[in-house]
PDB file of N, CA and C in Angstrom:
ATOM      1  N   UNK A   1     105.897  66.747 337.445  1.00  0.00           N
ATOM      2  CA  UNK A   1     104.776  66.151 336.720  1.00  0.00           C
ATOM      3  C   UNK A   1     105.070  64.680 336.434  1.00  0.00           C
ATOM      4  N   UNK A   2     104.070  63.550 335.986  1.00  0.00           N
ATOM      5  CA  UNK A   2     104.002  62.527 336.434  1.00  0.00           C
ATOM      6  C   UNK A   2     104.595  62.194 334.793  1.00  0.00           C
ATOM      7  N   UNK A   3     104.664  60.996 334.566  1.00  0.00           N
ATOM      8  CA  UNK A   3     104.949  60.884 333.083  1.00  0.00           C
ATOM      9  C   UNK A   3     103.754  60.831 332.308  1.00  0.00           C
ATOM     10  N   UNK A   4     104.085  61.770 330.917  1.00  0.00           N
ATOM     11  CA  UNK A   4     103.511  62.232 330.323  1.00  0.00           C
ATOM     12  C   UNK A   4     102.689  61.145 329.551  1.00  0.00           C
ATOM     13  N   UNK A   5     101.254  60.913 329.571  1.00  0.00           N
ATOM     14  CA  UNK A   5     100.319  59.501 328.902  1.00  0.00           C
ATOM     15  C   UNK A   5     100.145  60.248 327.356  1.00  0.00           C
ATOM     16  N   UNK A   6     100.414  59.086 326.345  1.00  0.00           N
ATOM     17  CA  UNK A   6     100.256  59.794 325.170  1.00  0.00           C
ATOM     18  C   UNK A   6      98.526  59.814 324.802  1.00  0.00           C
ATOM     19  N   UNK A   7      98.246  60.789 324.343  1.00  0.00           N
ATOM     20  CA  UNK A   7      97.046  60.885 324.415  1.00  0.00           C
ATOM     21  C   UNK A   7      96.197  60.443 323.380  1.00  0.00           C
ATOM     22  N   UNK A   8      97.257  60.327 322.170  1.00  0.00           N
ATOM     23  CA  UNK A   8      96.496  59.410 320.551  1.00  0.00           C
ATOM     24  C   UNK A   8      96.762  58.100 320.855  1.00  0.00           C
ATOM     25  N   UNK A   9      97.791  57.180 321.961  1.00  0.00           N
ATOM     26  CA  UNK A   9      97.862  55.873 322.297  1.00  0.00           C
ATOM     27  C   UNK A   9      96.565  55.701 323.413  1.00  0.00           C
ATOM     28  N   UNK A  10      96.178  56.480 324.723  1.00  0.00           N
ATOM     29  CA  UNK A  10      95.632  55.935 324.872  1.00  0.00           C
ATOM     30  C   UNK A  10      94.056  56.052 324.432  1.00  0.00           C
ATOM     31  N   UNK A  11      93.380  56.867 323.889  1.00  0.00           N
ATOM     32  CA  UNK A  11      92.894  57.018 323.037  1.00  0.00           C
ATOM     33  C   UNK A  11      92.100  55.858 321.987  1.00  0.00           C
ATOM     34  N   UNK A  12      93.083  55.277 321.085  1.00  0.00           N
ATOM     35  CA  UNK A  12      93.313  54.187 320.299  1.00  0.00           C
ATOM     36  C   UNK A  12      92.892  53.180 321.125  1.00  0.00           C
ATOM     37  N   UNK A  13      93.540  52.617 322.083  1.00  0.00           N
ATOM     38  CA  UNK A  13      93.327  52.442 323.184  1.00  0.00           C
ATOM     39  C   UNK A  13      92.228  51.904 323.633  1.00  0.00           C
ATOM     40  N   UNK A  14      91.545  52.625 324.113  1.00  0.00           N
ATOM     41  CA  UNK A  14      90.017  52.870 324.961  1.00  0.00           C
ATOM     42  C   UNK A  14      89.281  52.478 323.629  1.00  0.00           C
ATOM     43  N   UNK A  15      89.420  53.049 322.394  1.00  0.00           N
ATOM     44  CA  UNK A  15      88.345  52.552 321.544  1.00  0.00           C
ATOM     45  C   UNK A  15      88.217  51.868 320.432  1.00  0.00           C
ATOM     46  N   UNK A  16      89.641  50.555 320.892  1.00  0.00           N
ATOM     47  CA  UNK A  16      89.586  49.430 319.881  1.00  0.00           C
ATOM     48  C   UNK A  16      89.323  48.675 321.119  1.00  0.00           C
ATOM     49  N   UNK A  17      89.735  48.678 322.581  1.00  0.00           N
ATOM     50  CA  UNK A  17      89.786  47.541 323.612  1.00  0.00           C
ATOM     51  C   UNK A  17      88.261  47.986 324.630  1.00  0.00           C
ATOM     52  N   UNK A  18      88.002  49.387 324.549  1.00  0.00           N
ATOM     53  CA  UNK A  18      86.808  49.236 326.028  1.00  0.00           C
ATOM     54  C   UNK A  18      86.025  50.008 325.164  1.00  0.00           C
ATOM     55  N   UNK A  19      85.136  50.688 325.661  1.00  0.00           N
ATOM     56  CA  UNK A  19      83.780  51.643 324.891  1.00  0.00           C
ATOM     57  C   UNK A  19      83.861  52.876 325.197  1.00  0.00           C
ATOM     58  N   UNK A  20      84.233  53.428 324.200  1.00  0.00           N
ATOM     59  CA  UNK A  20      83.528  55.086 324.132  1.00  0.00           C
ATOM     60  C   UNK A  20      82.150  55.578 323.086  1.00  0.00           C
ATOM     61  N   UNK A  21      82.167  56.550 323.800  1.00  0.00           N
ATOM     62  CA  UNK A  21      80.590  57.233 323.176  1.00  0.00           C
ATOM     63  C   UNK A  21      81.168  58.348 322.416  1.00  0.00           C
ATOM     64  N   UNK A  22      81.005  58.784 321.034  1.00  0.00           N
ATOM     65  CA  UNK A  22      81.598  60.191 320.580  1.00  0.00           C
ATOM     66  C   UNK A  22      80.225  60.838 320.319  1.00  0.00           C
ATOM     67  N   UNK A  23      80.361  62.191 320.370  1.00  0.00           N
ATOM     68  CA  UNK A  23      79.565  63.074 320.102  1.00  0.00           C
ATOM     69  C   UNK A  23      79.058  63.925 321.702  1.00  0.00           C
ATOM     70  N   UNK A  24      78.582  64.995 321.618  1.00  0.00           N
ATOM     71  CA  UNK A  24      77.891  65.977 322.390  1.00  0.00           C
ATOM     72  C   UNK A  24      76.683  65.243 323.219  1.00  0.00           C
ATOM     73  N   UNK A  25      75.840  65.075 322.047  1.00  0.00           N
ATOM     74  CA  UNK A  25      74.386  64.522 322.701  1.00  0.00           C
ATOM     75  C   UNK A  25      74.796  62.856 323.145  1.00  0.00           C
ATOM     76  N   UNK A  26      75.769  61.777 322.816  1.00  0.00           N
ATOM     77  CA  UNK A  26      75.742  60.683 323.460  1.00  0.00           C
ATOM     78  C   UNK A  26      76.653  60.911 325.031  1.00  0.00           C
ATOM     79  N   UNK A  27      77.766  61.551 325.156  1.00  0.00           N
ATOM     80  CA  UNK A  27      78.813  62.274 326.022  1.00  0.00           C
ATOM     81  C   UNK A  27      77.440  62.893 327.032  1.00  0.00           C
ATOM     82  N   UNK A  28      76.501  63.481 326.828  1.00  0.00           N
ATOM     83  CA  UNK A  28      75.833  64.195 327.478  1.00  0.00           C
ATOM     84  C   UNK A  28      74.931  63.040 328.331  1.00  0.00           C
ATOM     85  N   UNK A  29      74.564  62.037 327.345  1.00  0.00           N
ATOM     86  CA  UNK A  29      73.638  60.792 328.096  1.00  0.00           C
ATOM     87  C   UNK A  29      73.967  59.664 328.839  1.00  0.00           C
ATOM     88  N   UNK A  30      75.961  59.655 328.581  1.00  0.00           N
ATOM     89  CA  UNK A  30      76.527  58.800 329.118  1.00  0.00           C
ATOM     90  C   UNK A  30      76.429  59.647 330.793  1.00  0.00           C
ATOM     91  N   UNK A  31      76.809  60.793 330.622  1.00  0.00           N
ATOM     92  CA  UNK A  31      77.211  61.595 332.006  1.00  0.00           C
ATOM     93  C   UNK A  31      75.848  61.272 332.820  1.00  0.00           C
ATOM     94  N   UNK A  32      74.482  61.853 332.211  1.00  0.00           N
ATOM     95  CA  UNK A  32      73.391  61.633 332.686  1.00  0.00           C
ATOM     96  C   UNK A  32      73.533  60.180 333.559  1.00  0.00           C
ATOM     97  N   UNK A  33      73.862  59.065 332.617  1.00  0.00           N
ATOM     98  CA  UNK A  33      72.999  57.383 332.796  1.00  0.00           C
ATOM     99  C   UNK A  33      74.653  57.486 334.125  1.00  0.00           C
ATOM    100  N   UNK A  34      75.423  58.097 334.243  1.00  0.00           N
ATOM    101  CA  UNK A  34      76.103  57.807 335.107  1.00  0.00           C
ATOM    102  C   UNK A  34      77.103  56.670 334.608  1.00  0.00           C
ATOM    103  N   UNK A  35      77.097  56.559 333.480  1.00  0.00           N
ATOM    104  CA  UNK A  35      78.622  55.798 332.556  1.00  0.00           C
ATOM    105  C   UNK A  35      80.136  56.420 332.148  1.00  0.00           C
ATOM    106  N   UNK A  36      79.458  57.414 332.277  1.00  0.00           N
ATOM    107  CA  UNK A  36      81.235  57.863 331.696  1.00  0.00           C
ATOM    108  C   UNK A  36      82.104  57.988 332.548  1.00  0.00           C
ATOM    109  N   UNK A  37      83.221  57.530 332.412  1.00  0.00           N
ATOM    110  CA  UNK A  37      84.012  57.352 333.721  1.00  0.00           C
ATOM    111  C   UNK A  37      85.490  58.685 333.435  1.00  0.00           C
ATOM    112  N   UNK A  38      85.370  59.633 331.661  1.00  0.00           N
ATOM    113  CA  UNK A  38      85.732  60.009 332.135  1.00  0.00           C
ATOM    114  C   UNK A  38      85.419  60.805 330.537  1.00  0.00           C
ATOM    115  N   UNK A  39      85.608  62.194 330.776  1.00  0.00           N
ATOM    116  CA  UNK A  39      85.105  62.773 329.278  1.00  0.00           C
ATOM    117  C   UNK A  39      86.171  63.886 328.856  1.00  0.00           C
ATOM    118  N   UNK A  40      86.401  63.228 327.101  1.00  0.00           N
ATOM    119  CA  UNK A  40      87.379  64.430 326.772  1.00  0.00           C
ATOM    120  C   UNK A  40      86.439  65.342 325.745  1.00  0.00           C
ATOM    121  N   UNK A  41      87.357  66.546 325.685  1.00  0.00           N
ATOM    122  CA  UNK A  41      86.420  67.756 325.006  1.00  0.00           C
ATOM    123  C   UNK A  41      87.252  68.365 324.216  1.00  0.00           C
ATOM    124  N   UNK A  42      87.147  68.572 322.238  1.00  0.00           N
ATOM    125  CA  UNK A  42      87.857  69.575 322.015  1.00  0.00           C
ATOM    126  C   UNK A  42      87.746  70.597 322.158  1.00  0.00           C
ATOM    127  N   UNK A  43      88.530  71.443 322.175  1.00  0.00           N
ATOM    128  CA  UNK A  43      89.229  73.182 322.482  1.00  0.00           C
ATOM    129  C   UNK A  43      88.038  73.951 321.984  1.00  0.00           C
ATOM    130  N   UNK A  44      86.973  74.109 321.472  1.00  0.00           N
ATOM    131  CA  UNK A  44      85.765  74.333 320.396  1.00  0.00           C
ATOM    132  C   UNK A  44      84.749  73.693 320.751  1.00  0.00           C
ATOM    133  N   UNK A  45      84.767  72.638 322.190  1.00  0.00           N
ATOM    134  CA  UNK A  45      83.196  72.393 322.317  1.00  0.00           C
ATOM    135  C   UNK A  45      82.291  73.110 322.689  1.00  0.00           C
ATOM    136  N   UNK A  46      81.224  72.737 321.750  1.00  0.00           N
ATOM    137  CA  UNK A  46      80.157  73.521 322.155  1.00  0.00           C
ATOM    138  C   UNK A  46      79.057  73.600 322.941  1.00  0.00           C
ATOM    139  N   UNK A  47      79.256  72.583 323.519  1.00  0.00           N
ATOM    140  CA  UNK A  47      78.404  72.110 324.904  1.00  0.00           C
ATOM    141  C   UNK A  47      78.713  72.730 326.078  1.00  0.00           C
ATOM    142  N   UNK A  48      77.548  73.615 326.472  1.00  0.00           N
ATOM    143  CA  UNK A  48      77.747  74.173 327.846  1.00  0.00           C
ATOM    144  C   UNK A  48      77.725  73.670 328.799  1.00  0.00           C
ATOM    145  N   UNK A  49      76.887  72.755 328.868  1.00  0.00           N
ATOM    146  CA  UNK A  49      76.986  71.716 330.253  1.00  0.00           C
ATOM    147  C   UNK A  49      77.921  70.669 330.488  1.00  0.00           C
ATOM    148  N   UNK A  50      78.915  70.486 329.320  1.00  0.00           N
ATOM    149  CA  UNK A  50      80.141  69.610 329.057  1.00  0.00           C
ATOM    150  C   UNK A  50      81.245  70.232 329.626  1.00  0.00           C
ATOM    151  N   UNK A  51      81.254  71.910 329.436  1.00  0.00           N
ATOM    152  CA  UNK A  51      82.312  72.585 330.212  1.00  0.00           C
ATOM    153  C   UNK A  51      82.165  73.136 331.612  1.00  0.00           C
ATOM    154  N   UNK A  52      80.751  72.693 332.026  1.00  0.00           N
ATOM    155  CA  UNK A  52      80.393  72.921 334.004  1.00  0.00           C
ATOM    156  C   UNK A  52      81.229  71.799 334.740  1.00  0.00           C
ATOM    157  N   UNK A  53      81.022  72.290 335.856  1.00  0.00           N
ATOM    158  CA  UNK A  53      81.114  70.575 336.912  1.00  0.00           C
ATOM    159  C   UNK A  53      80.299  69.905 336.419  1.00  0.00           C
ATOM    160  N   UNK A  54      80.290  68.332 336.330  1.00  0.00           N
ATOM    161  CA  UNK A  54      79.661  67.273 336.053  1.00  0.00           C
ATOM    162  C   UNK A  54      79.853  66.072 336.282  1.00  0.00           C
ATOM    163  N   UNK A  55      80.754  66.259 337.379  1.00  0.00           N
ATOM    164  CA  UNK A  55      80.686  65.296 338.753  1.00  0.00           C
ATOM    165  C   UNK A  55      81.656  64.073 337.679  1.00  0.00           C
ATOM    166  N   UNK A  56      82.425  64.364 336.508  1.00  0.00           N
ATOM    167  CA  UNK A  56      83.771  63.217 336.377  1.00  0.00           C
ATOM    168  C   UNK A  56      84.363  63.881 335.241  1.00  0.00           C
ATOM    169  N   UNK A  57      85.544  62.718 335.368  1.00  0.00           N
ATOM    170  CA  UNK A  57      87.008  63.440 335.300  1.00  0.00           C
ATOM    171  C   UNK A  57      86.973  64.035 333.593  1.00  0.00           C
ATOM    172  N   UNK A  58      87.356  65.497 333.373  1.00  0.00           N
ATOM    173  CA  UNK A  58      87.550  65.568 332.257  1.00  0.00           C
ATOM    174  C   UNK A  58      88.599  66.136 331.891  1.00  0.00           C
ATOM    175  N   UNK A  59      89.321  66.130 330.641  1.00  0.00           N
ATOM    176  CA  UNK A  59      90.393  66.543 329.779  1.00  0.00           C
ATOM    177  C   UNK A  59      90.132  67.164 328.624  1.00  0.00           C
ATOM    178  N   UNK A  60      90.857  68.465 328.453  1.00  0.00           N
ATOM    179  CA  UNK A  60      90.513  69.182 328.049  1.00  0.00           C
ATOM    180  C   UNK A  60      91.342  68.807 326.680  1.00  0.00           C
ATOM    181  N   UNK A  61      91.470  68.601 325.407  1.00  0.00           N
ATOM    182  CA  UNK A  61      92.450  68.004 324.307  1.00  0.00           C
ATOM    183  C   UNK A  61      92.556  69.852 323.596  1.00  0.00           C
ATOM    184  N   UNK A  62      94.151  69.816 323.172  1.00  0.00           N
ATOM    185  CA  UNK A  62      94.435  71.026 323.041  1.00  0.00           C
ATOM    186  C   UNK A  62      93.913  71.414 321.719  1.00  0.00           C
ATOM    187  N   UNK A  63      93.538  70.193 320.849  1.00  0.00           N
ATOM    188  CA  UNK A  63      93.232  70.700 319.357  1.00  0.00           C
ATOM    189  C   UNK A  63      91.720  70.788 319.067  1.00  0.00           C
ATOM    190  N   UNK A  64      91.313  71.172 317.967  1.00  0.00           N
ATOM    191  CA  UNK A  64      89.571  71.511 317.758  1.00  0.00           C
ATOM    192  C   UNK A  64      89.118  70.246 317.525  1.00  0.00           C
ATOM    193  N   UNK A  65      87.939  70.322 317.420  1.00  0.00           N
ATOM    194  CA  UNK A  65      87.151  68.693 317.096  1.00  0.00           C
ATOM    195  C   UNK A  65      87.862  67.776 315.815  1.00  0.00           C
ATOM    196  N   UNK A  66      87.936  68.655 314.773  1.00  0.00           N
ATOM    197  CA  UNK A  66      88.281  68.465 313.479  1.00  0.00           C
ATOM    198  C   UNK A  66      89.583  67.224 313.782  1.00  0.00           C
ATOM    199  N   UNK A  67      90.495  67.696 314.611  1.00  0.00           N
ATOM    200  CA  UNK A  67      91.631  67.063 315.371  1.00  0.00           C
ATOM    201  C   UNK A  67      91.622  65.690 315.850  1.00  0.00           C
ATOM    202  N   UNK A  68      90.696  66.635 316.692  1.00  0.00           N
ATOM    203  CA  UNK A  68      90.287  64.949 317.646  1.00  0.00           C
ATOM    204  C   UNK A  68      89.450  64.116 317.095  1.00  0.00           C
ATOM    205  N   UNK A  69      88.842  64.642 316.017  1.00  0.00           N
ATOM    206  CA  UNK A  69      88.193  63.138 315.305  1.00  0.00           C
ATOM    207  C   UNK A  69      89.345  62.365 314.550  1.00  0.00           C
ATOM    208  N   UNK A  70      90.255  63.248 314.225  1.00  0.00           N
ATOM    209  CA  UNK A  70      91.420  62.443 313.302  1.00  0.00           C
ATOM    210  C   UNK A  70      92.075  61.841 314.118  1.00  0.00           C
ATOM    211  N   UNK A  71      91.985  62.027 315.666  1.00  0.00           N
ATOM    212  CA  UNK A  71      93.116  61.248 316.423  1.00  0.00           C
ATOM    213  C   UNK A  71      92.518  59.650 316.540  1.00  0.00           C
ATOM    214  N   UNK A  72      91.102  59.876 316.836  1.00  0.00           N
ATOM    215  CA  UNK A  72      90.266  58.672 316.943  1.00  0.00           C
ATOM    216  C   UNK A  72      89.840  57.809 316.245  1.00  0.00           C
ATOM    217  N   UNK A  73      90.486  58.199 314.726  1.00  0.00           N
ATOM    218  CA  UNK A  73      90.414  57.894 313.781  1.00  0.00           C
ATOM    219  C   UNK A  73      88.946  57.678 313.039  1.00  0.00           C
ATOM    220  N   UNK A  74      88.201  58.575 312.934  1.00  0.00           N
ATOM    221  CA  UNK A  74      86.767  58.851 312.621  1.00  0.00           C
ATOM    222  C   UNK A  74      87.169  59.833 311.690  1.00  0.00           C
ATOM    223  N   UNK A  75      85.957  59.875 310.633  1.00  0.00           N
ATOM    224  CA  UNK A  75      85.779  60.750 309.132  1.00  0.00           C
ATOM    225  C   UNK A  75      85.372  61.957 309.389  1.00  0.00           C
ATOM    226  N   UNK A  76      84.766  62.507 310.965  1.00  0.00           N
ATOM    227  CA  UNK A  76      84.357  63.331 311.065  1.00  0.00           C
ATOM    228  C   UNK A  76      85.090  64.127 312.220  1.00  0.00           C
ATOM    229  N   UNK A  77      83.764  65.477 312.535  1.00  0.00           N
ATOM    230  CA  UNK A  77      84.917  65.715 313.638  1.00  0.00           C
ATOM    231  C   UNK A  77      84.176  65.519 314.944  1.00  0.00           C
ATOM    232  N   UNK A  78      84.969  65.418 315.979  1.00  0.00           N
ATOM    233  CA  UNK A  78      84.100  65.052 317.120  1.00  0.00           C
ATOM    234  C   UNK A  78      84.927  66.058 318.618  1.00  0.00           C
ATOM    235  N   UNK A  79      83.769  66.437 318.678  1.00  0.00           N
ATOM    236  CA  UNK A  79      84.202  68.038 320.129  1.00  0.00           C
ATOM    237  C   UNK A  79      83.938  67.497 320.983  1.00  0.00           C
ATOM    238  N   UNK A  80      83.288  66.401 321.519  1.00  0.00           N
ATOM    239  CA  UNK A  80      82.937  65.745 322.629  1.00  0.00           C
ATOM    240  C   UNK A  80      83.250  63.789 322.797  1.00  0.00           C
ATOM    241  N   UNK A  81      83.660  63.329 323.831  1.00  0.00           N
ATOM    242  CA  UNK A  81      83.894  61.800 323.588  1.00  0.00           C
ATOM    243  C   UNK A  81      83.497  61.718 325.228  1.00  0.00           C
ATOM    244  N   UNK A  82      82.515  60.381 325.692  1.00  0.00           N
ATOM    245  CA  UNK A  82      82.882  59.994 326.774  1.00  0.00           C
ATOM    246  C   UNK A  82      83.330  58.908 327.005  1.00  0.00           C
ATOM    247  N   UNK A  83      84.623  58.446 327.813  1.00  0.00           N
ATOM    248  CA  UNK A  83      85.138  56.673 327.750  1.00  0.00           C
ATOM    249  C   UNK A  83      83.835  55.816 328.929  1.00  0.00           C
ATOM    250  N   UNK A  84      83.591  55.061 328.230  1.00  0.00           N
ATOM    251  CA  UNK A  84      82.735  54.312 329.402  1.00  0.00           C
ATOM    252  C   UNK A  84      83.155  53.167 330.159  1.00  0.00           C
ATOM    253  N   UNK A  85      83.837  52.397 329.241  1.00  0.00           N
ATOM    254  CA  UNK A  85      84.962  51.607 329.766  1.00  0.00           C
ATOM    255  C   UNK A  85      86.691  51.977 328.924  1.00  0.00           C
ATOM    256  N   UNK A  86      87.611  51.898 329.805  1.00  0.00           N
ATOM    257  CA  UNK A  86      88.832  52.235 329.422  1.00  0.00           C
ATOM    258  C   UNK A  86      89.639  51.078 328.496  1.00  0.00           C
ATOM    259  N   UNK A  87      88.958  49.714 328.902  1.00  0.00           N
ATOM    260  CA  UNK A  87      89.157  48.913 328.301  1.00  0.00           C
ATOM    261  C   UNK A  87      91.034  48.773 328.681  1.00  0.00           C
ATOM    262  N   UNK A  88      92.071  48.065 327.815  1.00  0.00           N
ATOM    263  CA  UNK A  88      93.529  48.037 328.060  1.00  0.00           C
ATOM    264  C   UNK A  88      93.498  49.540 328.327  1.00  0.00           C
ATOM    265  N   UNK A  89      93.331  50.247 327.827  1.00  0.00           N
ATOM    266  CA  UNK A  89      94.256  52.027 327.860  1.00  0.00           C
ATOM    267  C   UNK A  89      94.430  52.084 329.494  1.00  0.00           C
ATOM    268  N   UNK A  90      95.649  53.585 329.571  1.00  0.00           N
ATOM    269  CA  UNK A  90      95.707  54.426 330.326  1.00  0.00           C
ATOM    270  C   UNK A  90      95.265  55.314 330.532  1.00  0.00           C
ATOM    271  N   UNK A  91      93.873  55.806 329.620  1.00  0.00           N
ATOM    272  CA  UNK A  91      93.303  56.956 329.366  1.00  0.00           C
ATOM    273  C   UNK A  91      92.886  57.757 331.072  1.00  0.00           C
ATOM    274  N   UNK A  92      92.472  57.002 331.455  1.00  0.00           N
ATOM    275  CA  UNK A  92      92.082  57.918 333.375  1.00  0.00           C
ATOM    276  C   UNK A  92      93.046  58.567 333.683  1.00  0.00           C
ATOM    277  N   UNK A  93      94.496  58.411 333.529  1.00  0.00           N
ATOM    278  CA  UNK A  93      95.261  58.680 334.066  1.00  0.00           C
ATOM    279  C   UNK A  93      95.746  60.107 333.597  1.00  0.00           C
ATOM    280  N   UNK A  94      95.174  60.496 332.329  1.00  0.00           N
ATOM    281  CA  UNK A  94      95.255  61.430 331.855  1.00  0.00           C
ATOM    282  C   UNK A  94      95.233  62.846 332.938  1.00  0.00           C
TER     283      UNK A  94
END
């Protein structure tokens, strides 16, 4: 396996330096408009069409939304994120 990308650095990352979208319904409109270049999901999303094929790259984050909003540093919780630009991060590589 390749070396391991930290996933709260790049993360941080992508959404102090390039653009992400958080939430279900924006993640869902980025995929639509053909922006997201790459979408993570917590362990608990509830979007069915977030967990089909949808034609780009996704990562599955091992913890529940509750988690991953704290990684992203948001008040809430968030089960769905799409990066639209990666901005500095390594996040693709994920």
């Amino acid at each position: 396996m390749s070396e391991k990308v930290d996933i709260s650095r790049a993360l941080k990352a992508a959404i102090t330096t390039g653009r992400v979208e958080f939430g279900v319904d924006q993640t869902e409109k980025a995929i639509k408009a053909g922006k997201a270049q790459m979408v993570i999901l917590s362990r608990n999303c509830p979007s069915e069409m977030l967990t089909g094929s949808i034609g780009v790259k996704v990562h599955v984050f091992e913890g529940n939304n509750m988690e991953l909003g704290a990684l992203c540093g948001k008040p809430f919780s968030v089960s769905a994120l799409a990066v639209i630009d990666k901005g500095s991060s390594n996040i693709l590589t994920l």
